[in-house]
C-alpha atoms as a PDB file:
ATOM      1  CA  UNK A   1      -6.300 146.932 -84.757  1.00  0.00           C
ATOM      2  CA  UNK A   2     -10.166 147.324 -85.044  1.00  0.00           C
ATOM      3  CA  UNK A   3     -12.503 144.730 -85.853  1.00  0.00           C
ATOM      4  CA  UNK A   4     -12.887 146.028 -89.416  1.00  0.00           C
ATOM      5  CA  UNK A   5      -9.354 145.282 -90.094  1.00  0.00           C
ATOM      6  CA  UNK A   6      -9.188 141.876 -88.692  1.00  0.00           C
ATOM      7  CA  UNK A   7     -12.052 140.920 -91.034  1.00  0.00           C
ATOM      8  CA  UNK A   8     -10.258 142.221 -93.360  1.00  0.00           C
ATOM      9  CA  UNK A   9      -7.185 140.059 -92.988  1.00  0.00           C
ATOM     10  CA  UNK A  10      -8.775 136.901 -92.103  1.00  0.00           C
ATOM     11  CA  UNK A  11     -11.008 137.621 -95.133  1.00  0.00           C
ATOM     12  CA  UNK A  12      -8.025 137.854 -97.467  1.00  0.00           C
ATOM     13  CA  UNK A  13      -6.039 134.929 -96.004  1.00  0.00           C
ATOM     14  CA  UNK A  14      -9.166 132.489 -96.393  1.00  0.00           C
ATOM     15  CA  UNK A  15      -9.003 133.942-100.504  1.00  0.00           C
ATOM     16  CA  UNK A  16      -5.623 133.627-100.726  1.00  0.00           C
ATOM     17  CA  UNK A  17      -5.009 130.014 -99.549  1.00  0.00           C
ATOM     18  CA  UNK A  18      -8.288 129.206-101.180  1.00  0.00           C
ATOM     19  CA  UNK A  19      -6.646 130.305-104.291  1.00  0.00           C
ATOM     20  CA  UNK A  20      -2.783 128.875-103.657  1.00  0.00           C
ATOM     21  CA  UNK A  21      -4.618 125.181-103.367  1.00  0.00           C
ATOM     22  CA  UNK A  22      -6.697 126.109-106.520  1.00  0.00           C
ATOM     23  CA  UNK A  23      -3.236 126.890-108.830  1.00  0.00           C
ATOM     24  CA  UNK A  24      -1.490 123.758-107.441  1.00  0.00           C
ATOM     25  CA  UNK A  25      -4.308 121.383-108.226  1.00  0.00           C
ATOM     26  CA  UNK A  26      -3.880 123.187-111.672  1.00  0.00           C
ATOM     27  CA  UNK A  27      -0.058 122.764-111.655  1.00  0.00           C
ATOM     28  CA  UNK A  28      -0.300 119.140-110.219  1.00  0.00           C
ATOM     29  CA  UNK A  29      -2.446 118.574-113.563  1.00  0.00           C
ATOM     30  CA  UNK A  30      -0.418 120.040-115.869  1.00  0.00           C
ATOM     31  CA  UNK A  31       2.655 118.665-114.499  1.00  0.00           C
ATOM     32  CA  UNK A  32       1.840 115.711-112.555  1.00  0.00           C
ATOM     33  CA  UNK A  33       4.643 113.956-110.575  1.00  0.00           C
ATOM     34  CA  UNK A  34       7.422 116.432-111.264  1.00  0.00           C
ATOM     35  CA  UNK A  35       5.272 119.075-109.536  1.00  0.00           C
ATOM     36  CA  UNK A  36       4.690 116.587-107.068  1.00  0.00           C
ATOM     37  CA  UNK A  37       7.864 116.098-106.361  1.00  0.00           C
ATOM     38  CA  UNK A  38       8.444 119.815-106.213  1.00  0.00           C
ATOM     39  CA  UNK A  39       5.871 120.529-103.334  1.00  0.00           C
ATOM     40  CA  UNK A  40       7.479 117.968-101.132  1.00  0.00           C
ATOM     41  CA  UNK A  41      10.647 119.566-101.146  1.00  0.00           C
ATOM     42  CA  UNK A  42       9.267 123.062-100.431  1.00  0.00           C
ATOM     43  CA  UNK A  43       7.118 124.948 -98.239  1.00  0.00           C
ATOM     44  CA  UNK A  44       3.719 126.120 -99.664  1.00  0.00           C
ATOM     45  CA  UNK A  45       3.783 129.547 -98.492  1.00  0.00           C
ATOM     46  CA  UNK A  46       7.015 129.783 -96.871  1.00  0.00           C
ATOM     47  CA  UNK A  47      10.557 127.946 -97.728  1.00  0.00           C
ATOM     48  CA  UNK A  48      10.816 124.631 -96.139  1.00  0.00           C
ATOM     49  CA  UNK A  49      13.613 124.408 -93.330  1.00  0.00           C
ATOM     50  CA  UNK A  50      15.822 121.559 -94.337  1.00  0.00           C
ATOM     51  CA  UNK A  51      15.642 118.289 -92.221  1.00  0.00           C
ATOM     52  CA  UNK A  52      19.064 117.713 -90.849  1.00  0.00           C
ATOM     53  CA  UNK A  53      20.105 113.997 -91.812  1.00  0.00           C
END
């Protein structure tokens, strides 16, 4: 992988999460505590593993 490529990926993951935190603030505002609720059952990029009980 050259150099050029790595820029480009750690360029595009800073803009993306950038972004993802931009649209939740949006959602959290729009939707307030049921969106809350929402992100702390799931993973923000990923599915959340389950906690075993």
């Amino acid at each position: 992988m050259t150099a050029d490529t790595t820029a480009k990926i750690a360029s595009f993951a800073i803009m993306y999460l950038a972004r993802v935190r931009h649209e939740e603030a949006l959602l959290l505002e729009a939707f307030g505590a049921e969106y809350n609720s929402c992100m702390e059952r799931t993973g923000r990029l990923f599915p959340a593993r389950r906690r075993s009980a």
